[in-house]
Protein backbone atom coordinates (compact mmCIF):
# COMPACT_ATOMS: atom_id res chain seq x y z
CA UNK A 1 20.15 194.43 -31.87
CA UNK A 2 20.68 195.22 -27.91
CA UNK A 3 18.29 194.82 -25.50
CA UNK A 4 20.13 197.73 -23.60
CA UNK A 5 18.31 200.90 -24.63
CA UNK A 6 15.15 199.00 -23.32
CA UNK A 7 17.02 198.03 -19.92
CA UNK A 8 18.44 201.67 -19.34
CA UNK A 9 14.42 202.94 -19.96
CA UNK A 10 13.16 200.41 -17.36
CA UNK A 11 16.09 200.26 -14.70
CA UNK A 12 14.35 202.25 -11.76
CA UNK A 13 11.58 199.62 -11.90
CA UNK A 14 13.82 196.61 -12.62
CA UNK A 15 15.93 197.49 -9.08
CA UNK A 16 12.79 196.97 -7.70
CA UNK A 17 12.45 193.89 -9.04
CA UNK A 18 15.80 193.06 -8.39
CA UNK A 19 15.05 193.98 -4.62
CA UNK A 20 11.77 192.16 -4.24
CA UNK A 21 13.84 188.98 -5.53
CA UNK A 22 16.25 189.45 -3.26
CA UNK A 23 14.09 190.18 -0.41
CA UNK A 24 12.03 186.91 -1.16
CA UNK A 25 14.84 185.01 -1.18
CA UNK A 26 16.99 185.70 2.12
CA UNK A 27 17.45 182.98 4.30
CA UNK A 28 19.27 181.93 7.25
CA UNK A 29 20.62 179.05 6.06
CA UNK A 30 23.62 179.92 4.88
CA UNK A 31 24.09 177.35 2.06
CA UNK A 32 20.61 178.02 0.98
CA UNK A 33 21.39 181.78 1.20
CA UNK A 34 25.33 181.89 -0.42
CA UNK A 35 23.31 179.43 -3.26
CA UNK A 36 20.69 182.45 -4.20
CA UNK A 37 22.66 185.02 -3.95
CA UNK A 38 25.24 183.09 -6.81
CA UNK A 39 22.28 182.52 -8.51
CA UNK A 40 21.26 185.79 -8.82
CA UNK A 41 24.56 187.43 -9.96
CA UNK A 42 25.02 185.48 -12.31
CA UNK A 43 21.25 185.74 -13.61
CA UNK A 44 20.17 185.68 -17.23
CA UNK A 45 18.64 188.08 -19.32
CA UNK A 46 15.35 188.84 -17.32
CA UNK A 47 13.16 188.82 -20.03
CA UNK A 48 10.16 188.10 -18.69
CA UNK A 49 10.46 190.92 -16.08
CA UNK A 50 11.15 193.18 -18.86
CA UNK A 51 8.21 192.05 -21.06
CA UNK A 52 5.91 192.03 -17.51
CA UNK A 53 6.75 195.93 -17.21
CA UNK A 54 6.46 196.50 -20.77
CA UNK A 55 2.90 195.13 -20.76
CA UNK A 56 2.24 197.00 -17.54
CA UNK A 57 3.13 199.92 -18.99
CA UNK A 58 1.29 199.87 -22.66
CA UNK A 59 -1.71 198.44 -20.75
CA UNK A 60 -1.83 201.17 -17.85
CA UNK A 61 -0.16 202.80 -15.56
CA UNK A 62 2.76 200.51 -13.52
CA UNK A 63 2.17 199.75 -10.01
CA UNK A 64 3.49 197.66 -7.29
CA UNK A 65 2.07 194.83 -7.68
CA UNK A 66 3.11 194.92 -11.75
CA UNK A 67 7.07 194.90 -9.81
CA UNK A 68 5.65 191.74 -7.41
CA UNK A 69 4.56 189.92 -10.58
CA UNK A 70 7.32 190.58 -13.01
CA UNK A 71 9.76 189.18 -9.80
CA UNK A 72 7.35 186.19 -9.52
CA UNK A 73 8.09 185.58 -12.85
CA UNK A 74 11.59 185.92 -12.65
CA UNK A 75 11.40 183.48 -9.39
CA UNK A 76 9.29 180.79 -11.47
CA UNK A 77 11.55 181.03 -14.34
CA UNK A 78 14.33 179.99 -12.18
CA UNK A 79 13.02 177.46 -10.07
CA UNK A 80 12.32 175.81 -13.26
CA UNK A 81 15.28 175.75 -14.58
CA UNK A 82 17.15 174.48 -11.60
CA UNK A 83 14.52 171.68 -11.73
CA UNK A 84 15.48 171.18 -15.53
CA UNK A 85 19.04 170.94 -15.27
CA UNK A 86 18.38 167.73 -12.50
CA UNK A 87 16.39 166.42 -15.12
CA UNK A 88 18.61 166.91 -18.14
CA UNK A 89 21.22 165.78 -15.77
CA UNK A 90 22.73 169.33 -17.16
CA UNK A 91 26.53 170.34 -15.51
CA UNK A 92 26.53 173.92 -16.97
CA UNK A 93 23.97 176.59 -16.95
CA UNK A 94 24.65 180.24 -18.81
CA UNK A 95 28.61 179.11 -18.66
CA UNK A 96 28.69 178.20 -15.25
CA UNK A 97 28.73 174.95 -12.99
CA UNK A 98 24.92 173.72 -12.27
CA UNK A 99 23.53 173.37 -8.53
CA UNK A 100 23.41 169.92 -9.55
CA UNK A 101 26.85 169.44 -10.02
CA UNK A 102 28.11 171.82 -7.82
CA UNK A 103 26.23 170.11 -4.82
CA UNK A 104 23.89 167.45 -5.57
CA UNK A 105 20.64 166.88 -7.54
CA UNK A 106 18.87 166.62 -4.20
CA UNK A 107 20.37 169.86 -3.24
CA UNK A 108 18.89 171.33 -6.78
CA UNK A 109 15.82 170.04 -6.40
CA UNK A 110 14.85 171.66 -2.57
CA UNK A 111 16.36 174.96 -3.80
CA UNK A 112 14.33 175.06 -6.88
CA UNK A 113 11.17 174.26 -4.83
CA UNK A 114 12.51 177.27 -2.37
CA UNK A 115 12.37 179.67 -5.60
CA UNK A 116 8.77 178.24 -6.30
CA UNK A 117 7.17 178.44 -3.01
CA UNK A 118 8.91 181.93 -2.68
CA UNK A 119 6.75 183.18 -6.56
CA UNK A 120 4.02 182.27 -4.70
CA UNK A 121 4.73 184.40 -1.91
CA UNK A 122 5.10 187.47 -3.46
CA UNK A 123 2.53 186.85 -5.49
CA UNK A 124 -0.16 186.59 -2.29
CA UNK A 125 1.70 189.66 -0.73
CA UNK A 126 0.02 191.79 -3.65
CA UNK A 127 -3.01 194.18 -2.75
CA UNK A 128 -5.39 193.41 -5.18
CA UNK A 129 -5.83 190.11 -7.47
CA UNK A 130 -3.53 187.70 -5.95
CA UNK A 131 -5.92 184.72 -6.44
CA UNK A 132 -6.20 185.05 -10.18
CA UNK A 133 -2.60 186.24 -10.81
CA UNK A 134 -1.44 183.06 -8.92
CA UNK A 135 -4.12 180.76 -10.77
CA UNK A 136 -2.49 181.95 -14.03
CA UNK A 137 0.74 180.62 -12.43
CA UNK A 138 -0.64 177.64 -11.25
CA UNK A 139 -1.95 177.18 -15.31
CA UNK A 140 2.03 177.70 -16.36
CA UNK A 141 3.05 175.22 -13.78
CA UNK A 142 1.06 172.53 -15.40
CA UNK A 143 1.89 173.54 -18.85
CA UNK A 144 6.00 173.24 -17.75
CA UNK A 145 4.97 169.48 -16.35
CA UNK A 146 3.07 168.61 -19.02
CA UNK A 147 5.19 170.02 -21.61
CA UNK A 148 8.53 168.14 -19.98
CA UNK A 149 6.24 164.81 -20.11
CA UNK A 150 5.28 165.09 -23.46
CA UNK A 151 8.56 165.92 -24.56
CA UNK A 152 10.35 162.62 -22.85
CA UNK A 153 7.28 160.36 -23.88
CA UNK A 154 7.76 161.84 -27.87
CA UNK A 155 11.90 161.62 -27.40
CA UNK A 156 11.35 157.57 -27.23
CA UNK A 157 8.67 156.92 -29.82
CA UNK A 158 10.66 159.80 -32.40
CA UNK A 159 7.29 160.42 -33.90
CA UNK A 160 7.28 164.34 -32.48
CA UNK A 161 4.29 166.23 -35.15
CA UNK A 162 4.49 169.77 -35.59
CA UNK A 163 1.39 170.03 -33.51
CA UNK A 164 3.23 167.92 -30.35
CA UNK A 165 6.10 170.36 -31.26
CA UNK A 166 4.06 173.33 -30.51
CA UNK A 167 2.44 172.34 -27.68
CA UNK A 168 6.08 170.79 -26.51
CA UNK A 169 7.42 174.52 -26.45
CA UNK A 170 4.01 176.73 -25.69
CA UNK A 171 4.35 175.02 -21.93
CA UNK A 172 7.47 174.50 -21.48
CA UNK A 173 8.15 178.50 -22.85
CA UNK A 174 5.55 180.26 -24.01
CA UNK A 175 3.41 179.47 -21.28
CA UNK A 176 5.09 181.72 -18.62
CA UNK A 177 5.47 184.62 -20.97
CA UNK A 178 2.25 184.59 -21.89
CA UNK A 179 1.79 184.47 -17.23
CA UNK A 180 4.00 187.63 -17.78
CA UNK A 181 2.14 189.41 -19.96
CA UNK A 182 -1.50 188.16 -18.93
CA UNK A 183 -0.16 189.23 -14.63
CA UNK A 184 0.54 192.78 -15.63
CA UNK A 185 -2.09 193.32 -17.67
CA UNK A 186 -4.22 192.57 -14.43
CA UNK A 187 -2.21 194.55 -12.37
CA UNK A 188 -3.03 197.45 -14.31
CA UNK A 189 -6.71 196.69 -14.43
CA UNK A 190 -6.32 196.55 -18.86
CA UNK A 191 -9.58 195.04 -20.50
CA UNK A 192 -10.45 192.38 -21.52
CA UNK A 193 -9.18 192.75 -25.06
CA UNK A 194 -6.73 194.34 -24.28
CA UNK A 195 -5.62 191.97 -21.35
CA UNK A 196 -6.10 189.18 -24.41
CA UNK A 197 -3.98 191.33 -27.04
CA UNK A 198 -1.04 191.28 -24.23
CA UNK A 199 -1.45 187.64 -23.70
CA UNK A 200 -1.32 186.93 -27.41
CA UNK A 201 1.64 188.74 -28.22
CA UNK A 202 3.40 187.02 -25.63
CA UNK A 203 2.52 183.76 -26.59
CA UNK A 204 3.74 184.36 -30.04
CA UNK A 205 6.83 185.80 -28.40
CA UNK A 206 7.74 183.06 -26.32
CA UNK A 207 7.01 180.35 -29.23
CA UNK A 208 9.41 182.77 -31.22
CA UNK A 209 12.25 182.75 -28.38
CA UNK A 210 11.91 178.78 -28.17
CA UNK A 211 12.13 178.06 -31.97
CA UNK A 212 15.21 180.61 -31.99
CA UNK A 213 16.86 178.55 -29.33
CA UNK A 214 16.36 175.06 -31.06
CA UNK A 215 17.88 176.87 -34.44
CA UNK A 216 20.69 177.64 -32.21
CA UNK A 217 21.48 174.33 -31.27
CA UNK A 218 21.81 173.29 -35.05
CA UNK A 219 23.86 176.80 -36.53
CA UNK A 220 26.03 178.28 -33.93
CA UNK A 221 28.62 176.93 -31.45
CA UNK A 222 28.98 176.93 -28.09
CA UNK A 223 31.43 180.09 -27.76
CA UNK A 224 28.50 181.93 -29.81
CA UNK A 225 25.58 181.27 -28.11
CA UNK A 226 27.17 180.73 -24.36
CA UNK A 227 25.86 177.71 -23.74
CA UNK A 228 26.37 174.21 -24.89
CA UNK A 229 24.93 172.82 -28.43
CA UNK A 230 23.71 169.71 -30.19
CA UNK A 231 22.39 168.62 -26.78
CA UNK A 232 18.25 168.29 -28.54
CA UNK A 233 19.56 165.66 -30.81
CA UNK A 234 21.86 163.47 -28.04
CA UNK A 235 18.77 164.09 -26.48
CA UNK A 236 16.11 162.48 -28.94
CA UNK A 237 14.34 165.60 -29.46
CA UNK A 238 12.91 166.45 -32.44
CA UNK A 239 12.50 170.30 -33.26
CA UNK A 240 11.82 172.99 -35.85
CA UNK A 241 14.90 172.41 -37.75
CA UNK A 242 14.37 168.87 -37.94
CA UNK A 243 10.73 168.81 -38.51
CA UNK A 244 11.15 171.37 -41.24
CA UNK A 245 13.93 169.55 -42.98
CA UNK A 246 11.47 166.17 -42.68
CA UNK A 247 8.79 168.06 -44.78
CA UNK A 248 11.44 168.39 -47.53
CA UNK A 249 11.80 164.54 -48.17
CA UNK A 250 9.62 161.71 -49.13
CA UNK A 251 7.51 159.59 -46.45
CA UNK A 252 10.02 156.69 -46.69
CA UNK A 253 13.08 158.98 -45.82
CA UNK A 254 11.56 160.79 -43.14
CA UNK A 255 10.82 157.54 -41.41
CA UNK A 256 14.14 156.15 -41.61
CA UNK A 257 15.44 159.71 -40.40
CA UNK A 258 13.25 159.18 -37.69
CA UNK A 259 14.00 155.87 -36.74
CA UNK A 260 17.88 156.96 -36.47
CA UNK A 261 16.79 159.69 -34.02
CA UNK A 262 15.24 156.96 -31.87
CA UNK A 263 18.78 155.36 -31.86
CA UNK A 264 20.82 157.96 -30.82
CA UNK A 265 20.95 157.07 -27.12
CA UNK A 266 22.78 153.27 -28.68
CA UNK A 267 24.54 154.73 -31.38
CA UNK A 268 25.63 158.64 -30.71
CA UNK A 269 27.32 158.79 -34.02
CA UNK A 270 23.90 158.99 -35.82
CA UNK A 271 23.42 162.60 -34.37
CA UNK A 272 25.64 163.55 -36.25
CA UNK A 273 24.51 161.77 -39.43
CA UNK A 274 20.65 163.65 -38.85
CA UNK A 275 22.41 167.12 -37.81
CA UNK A 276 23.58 166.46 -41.61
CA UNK A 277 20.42 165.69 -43.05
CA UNK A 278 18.96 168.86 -41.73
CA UNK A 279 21.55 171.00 -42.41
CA UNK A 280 21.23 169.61 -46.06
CA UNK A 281 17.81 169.78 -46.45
CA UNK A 282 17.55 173.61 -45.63
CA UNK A 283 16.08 172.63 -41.93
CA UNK A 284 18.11 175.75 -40.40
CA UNK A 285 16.56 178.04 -42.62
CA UNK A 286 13.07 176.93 -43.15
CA UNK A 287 13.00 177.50 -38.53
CA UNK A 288 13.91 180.95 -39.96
CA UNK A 289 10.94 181.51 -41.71
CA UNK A 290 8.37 179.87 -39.45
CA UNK A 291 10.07 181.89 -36.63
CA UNK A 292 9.65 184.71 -38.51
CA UNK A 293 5.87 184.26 -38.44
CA UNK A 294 5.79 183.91 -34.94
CA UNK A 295 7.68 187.15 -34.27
CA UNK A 296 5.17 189.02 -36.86
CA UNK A 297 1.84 187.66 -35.12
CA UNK A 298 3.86 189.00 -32.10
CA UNK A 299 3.71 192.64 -33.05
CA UNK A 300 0.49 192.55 -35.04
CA UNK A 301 -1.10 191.40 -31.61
CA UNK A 302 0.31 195.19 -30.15
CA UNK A 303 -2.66 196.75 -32.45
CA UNK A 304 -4.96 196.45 -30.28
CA UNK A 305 -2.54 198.52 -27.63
CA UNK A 306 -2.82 201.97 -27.28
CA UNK A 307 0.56 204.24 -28.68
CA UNK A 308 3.17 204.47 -26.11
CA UNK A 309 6.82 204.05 -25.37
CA UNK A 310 6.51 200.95 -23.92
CA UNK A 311 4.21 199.65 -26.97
CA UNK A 312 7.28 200.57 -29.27
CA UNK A 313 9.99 198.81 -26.98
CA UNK A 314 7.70 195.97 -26.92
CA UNK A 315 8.00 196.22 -31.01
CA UNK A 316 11.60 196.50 -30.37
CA UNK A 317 11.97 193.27 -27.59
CA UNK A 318 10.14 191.18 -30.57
CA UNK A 319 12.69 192.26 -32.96
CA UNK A 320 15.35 191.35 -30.07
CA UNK A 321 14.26 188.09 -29.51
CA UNK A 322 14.20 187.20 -33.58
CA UNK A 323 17.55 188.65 -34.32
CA UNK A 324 19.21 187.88 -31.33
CA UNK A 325 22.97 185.84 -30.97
CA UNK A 326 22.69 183.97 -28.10
């Protein structure tokens, strides 16, 4: 499944996004301006622009400040994740040498707070509801810190529950989809339950997207997926795979499985000894299923929506983000 037919439907209103980003983010500092404008060729996916116009569109009628939010989301998204690879101590990002490495953490850091300030920005250059567009940003925010914390504080103890898991990847991911979602729907002045049926189905979405990325790291390689893999487990972290794969085996056995996870950062070798287990127990396939959910609750939240094009590509992005190879 592409995402192209959906990309081709919304490019006059992504080049505005595009522009708005690139507006935001012109400097006169030249290594602060050469750094963005690397950045943003070699950009990801866009997704949560995409899913911002999308919801803009089944919700109401698009507007200009629907393009200001979906680039504020774009900015956000990126400012976090030059923040993440400094913490991570990442060197590659979407196949490419990291800020980090290519300058310095410090470097990574001010730019990433650059991107952040400048979300915020376009966000208070909207005409109408600025202040409780950028409050639902300043909610996400908290979610990413939190959600980072939690996630180191649960990588040293190895005792990660399903419910830690799930709020582990709701604010670190699903948080700023659901931003995406819950800003255009405002833009458009949607309902309440309608505004609410947006924000669900991109909360599902984006606990879908995460789960799908933490199967990747256990079933594909590196050439596949465009990125590097088995980093969650050198890390400590404990995901789907692993938690489902846990549920398969008595008390005693998850807690030694556990206790090996704890030990990776001493003994490396033992990732590969629990990347095993999981792939023994079924792990992979049992994230299927439970991703599988997610994406379902996705789309059943689009009842609510009123028939439209968008409402269908929305359907179709879902799909996307379930099937999808990388």
């Amino acid at each position: 499944m592409s995402l192209s037919p959906i990309i081709q439907f919304l490019k006059p209103l992504m080049e505005r996004v595009e522009a708005r980003m690139d507006t935001s983010l012109r400097s006169d500092i030249t290594l602060l301006d050469a750094t963005n404008r690397s950045l943003r060729e070699n950009g990801g996916k866009m997704l949560r622009p995409v899913l911002g116009l999308l919801v803009g569109g089944a919700c109401g009628t698009v507007n200009e400040d629907t393009v200001r939010y979906a680039a504020a989301a774009e900015l956000l998204h990126n400012s976090t994740l030059l923040h993440d690879d400094v913490v991570d101590g990442a060197s590659e990002r979407r196949g490419l040498p990291t800020v980090a490495s290519l300058l310095n953490s410090s470097a990574a850091v001010l730019i990433g707070d650059y991107w952040l300030v400048r979300c915020m920005q376009t966000i208070l250059d909207a005409d109408r509801y600025s202040e409780q567009v950028l409050r639902i940003f300043a909610k996400t925010l908290a979610d990413l810190a939190e959600g980072e914390l939690l996630q180191m504080q649960k990588a040293s103890s190895g005792d990660t529950t399903e419910e830690d898991y799930h709020r582990i990847i709701y604010s670190k991911t699903a948080s700023l989809f659901e931003a995406s979602a819950l800003a255009a729907a405002v833009s458009v002045d949607a309902p309440g339950n309608i505004r609410e049926a947006a924000g669900a189905f991109a909360r599902n979405l984006g606990l879908a997207f995460q789960i799908k990325d933490d199967i990747f790291d256990y079933g594909a390689s590196a050439a596949q997926v465009g990125k590097p893999v088995g980093i969650d487990l050198k890390e400590q972290k404990i995901t789907q795979p692993l938690l489902c794969a846990l549920e398969t085996v008595p008390q005693e056995q998850a807690v030694a499985v556990r206790k090996k996870v704890v030990r990776i950062l001493d003994q490396p070798a033992l990732a590969a000894e629990v990347r095993a287990f999981v792939l023994s127990r079924g792990g992979v396939e049992l994230a299927c299923r439970k991703l599988d959910g997610y994406i379902d609750r996705s789309i059943s939240c689009l009842d609510a929506l009123p028939e439209s094009r968008e409402k269908a590509y929305l359907i179709e992005l879902a799909r996307y983000v379930g099937d999808r190879t990388r």
